[in-house]
N, C-alpha and C. Protein backbone atom coordinates (compact mmCIF):
# COMPACT_ATOMS: atom_id res chain seq x y z
N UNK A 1 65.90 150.86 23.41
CA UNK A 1 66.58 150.65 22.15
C UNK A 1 65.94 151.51 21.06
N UNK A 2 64.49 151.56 21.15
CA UNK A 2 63.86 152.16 20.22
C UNK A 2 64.55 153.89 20.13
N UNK A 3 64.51 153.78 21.56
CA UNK A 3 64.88 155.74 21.54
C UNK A 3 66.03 156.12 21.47
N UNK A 4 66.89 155.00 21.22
CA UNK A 4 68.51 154.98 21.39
C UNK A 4 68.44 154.98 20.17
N UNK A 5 67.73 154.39 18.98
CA UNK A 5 67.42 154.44 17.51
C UNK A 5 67.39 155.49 16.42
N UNK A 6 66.41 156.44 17.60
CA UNK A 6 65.87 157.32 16.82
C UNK A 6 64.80 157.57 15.48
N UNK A 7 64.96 158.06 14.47
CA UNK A 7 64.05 157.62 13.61
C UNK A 7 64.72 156.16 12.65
N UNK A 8 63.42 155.67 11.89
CA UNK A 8 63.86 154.51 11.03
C UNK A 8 62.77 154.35 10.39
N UNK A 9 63.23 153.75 9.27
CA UNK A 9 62.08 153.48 8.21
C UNK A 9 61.00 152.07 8.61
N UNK A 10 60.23 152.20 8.98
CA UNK A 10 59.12 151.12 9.30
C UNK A 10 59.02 149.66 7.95
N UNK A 11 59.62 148.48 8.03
CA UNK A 11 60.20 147.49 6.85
C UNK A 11 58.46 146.47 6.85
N UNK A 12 58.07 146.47 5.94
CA UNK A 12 57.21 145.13 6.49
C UNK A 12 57.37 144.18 5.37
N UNK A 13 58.62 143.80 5.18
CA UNK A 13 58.95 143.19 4.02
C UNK A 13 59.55 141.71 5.08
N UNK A 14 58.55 140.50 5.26
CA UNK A 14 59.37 139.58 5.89
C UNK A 14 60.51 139.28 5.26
N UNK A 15 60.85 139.14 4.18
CA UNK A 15 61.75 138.50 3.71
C UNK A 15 63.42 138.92 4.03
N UNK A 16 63.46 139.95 4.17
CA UNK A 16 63.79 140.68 4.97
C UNK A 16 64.73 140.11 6.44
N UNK A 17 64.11 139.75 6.86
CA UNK A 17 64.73 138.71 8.22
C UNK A 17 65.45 137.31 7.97
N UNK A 18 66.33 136.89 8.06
CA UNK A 18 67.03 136.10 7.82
C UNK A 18 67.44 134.99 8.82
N UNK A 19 68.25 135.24 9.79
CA UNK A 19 68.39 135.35 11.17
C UNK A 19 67.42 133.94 12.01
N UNK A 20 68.00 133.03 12.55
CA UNK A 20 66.98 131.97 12.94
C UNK A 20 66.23 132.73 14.15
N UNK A 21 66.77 133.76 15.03
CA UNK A 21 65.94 134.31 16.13
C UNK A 21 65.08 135.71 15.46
N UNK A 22 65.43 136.27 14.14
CA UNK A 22 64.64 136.81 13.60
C UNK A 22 62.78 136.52 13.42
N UNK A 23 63.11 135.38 12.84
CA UNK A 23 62.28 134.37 12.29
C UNK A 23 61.81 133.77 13.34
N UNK A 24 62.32 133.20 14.26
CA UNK A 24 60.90 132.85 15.12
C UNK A 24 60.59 133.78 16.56
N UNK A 25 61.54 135.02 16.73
CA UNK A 25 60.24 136.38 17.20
C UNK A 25 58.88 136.70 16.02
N UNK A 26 59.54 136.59 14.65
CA UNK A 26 58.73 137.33 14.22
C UNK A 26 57.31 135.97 13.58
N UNK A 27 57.28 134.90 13.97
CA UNK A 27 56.44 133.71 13.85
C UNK A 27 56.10 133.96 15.20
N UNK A 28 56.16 134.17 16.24
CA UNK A 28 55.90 134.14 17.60
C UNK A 28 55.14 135.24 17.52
N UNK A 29 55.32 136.16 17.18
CA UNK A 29 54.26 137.30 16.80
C UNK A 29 53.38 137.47 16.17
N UNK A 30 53.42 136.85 14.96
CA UNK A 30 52.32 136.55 14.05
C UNK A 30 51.54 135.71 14.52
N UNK A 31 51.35 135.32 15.86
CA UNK A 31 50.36 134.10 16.48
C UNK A 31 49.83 134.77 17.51
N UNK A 32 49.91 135.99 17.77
CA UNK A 32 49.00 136.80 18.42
C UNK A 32 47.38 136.97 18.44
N UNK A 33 47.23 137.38 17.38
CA UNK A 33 45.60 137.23 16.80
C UNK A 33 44.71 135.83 16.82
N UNK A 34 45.90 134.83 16.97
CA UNK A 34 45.39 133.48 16.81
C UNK A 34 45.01 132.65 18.16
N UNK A 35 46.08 133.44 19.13
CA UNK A 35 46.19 133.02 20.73
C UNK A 35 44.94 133.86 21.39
N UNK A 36 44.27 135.17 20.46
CA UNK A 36 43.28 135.35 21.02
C UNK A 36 41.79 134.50 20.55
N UNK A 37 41.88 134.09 19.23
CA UNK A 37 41.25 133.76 18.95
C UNK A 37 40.64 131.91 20.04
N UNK A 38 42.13 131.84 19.94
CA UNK A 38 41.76 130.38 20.90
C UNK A 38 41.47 130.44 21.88
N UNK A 39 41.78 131.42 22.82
CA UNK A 39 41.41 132.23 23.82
C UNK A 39 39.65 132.09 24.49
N UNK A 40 39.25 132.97 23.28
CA UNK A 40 38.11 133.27 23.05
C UNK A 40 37.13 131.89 22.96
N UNK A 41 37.62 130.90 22.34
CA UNK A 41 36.84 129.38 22.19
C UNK A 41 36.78 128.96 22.73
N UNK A 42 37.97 128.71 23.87
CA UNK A 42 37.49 128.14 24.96
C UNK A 42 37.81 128.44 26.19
N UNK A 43 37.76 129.71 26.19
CA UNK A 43 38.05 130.30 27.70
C UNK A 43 38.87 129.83 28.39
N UNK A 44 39.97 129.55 28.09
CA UNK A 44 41.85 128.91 28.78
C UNK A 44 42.11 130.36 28.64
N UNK A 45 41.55 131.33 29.40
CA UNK A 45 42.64 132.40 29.85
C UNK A 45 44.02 132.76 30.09
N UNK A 46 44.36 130.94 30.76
CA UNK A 46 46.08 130.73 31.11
C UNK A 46 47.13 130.68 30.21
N UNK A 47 45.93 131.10 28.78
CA UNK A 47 46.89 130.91 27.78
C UNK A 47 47.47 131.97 27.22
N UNK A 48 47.18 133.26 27.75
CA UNK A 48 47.64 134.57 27.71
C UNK A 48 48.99 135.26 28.19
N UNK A 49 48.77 134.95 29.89
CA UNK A 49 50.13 135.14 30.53
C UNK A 49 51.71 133.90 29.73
N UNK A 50 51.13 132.63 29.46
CA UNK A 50 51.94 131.73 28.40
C UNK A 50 52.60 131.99 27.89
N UNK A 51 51.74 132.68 26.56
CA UNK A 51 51.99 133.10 25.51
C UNK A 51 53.12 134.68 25.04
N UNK A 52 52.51 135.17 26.52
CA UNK A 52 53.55 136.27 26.39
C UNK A 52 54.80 136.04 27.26
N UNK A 53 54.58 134.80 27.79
CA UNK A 53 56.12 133.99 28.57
C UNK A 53 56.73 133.78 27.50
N UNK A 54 56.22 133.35 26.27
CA UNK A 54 56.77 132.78 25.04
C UNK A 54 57.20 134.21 23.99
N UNK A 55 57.21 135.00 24.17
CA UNK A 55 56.86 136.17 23.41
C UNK A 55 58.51 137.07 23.68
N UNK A 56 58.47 137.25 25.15
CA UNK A 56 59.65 137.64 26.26
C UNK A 56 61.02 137.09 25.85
N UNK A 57 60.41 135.43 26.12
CA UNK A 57 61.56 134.17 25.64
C UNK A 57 62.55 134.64 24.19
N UNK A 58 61.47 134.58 23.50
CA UNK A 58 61.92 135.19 21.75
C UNK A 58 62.74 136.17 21.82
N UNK A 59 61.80 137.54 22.40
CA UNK A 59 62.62 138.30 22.08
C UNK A 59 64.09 138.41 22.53
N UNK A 60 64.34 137.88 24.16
CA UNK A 60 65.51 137.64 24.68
C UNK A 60 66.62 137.16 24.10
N UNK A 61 66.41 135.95 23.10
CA UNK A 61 66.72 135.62 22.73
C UNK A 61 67.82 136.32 21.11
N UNK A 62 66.43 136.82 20.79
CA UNK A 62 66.79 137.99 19.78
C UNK A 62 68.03 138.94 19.71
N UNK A 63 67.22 139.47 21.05
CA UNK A 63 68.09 140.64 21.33
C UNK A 63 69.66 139.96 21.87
N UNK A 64 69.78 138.61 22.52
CA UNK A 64 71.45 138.33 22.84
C UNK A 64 71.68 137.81 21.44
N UNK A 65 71.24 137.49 20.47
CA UNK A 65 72.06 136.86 19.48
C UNK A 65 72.26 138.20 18.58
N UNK A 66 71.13 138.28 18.29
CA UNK A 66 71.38 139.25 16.50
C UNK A 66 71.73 140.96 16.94
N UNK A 67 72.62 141.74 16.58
CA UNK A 67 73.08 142.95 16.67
C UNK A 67 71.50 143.87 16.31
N UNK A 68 71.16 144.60 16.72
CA UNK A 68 70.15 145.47 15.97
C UNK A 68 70.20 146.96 15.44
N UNK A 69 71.02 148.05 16.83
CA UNK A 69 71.82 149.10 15.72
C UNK A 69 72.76 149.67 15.39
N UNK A 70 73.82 148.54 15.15
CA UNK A 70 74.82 148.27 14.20
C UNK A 70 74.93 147.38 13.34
N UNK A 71 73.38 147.11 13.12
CA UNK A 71 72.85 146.14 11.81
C UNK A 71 73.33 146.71 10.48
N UNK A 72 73.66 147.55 10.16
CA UNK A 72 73.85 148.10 9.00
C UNK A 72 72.57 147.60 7.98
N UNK A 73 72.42 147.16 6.77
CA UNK A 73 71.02 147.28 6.05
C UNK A 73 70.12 146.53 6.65
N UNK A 74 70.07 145.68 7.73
CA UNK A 74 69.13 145.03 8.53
C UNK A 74 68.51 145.74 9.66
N UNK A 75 69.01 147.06 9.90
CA UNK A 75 68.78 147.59 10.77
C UNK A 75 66.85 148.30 10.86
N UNK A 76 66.71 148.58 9.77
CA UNK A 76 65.25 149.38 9.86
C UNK A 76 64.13 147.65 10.08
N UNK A 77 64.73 146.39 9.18
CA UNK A 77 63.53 145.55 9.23
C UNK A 77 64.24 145.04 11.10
N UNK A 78 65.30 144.74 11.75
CA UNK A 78 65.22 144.34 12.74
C UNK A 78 64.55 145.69 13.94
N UNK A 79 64.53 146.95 13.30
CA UNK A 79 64.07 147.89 14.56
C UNK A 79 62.80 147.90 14.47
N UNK A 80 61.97 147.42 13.42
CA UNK A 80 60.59 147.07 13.22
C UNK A 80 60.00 145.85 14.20
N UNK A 81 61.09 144.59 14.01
CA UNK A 81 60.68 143.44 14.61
C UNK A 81 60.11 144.33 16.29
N UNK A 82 61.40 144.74 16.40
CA UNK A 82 61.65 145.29 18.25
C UNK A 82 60.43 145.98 18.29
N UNK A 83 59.84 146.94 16.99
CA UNK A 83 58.55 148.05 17.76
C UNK A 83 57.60 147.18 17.20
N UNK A 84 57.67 146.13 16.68
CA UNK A 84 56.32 144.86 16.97
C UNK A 84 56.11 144.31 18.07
N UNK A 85 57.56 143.62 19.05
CA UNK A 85 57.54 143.18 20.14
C UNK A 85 56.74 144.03 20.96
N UNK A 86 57.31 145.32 21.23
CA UNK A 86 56.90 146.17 21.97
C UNK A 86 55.38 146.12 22.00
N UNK A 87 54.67 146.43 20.78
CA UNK A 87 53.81 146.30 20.67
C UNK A 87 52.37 145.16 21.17
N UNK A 88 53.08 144.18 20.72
CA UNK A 88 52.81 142.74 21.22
C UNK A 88 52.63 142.26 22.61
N UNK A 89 53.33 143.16 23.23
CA UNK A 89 53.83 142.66 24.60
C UNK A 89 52.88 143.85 25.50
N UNK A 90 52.81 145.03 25.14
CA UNK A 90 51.70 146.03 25.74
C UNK A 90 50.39 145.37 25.90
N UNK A 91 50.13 144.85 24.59
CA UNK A 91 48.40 144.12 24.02
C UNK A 91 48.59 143.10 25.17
N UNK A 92 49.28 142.43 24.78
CA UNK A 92 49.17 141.02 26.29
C UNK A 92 48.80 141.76 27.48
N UNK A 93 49.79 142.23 28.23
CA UNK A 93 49.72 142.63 29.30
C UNK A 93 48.49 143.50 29.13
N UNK A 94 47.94 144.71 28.58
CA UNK A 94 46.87 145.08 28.78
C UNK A 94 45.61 143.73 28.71
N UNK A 95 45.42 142.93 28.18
CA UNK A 95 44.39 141.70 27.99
C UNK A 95 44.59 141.09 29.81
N UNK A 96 45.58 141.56 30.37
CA UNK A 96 46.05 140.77 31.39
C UNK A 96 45.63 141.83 32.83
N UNK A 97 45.30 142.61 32.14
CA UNK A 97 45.00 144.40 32.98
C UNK A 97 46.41 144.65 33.75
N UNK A 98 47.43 144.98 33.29
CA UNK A 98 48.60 145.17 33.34
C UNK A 98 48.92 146.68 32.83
N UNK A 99 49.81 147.25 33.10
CA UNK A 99 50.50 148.42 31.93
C UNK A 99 51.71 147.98 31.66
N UNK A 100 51.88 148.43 30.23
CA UNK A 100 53.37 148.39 30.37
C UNK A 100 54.26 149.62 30.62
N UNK A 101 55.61 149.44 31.19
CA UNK A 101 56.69 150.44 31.90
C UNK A 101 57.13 151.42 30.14
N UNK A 102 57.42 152.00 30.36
CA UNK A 102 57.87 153.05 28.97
C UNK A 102 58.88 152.45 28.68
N UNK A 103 60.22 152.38 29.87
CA UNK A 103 61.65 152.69 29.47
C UNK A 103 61.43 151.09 30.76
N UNK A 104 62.80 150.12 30.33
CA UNK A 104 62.98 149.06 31.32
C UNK A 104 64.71 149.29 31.63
């Protein structure tokens, strides 16, 4: 999707998102740093592969409900959400010693 995109302006304006599957990919993401942090306290490793079960879920979700580029002015903050996911979802799987695929 990203490369089907092309360029776009990078949004980091939450407000921005509207959308109930907007809003909780992009709360599901913002709990990244936090899932490591808990991680880290008490060594529940199992809470990694989880978390990015939960991560997948979202975005799936995302992507069947909300349009992304034929968003018209939603389009740069929802192609942001997508190259957060992306993002999000590499970090897991690398924490997991995984790679991620380029193109799915």
């Amino acid at each position: 999707m990203l490369r089907k995109a092309g360029d776009f302006k990078r949004v980091t304006d939450g407000s921005l998102l509207k959308d109930e599957y907007e809003i909780r990919l992009a709360k599901t993401l913002a709990r990244f740093e936090g899932v490591l942090a808990d991680i880290d306290a008490t060594k529940r490793v199992s809470m990694m592969p989880a978390y990015g079960h939960e991560v997948a879920v979202a975005f799936n979700q995302f992507y069947a409900q909300v349009p992304v580029l034929q968003a018209g002015a939603e389009r740069d903050a929802r192609l942001t959400l997508v190259e957060c996911t992306k993002y999000v979802l590499s970090n897991v799987l690398w924490c997991l010693g995984m790679g991620a695929p380029e193109a799915m």
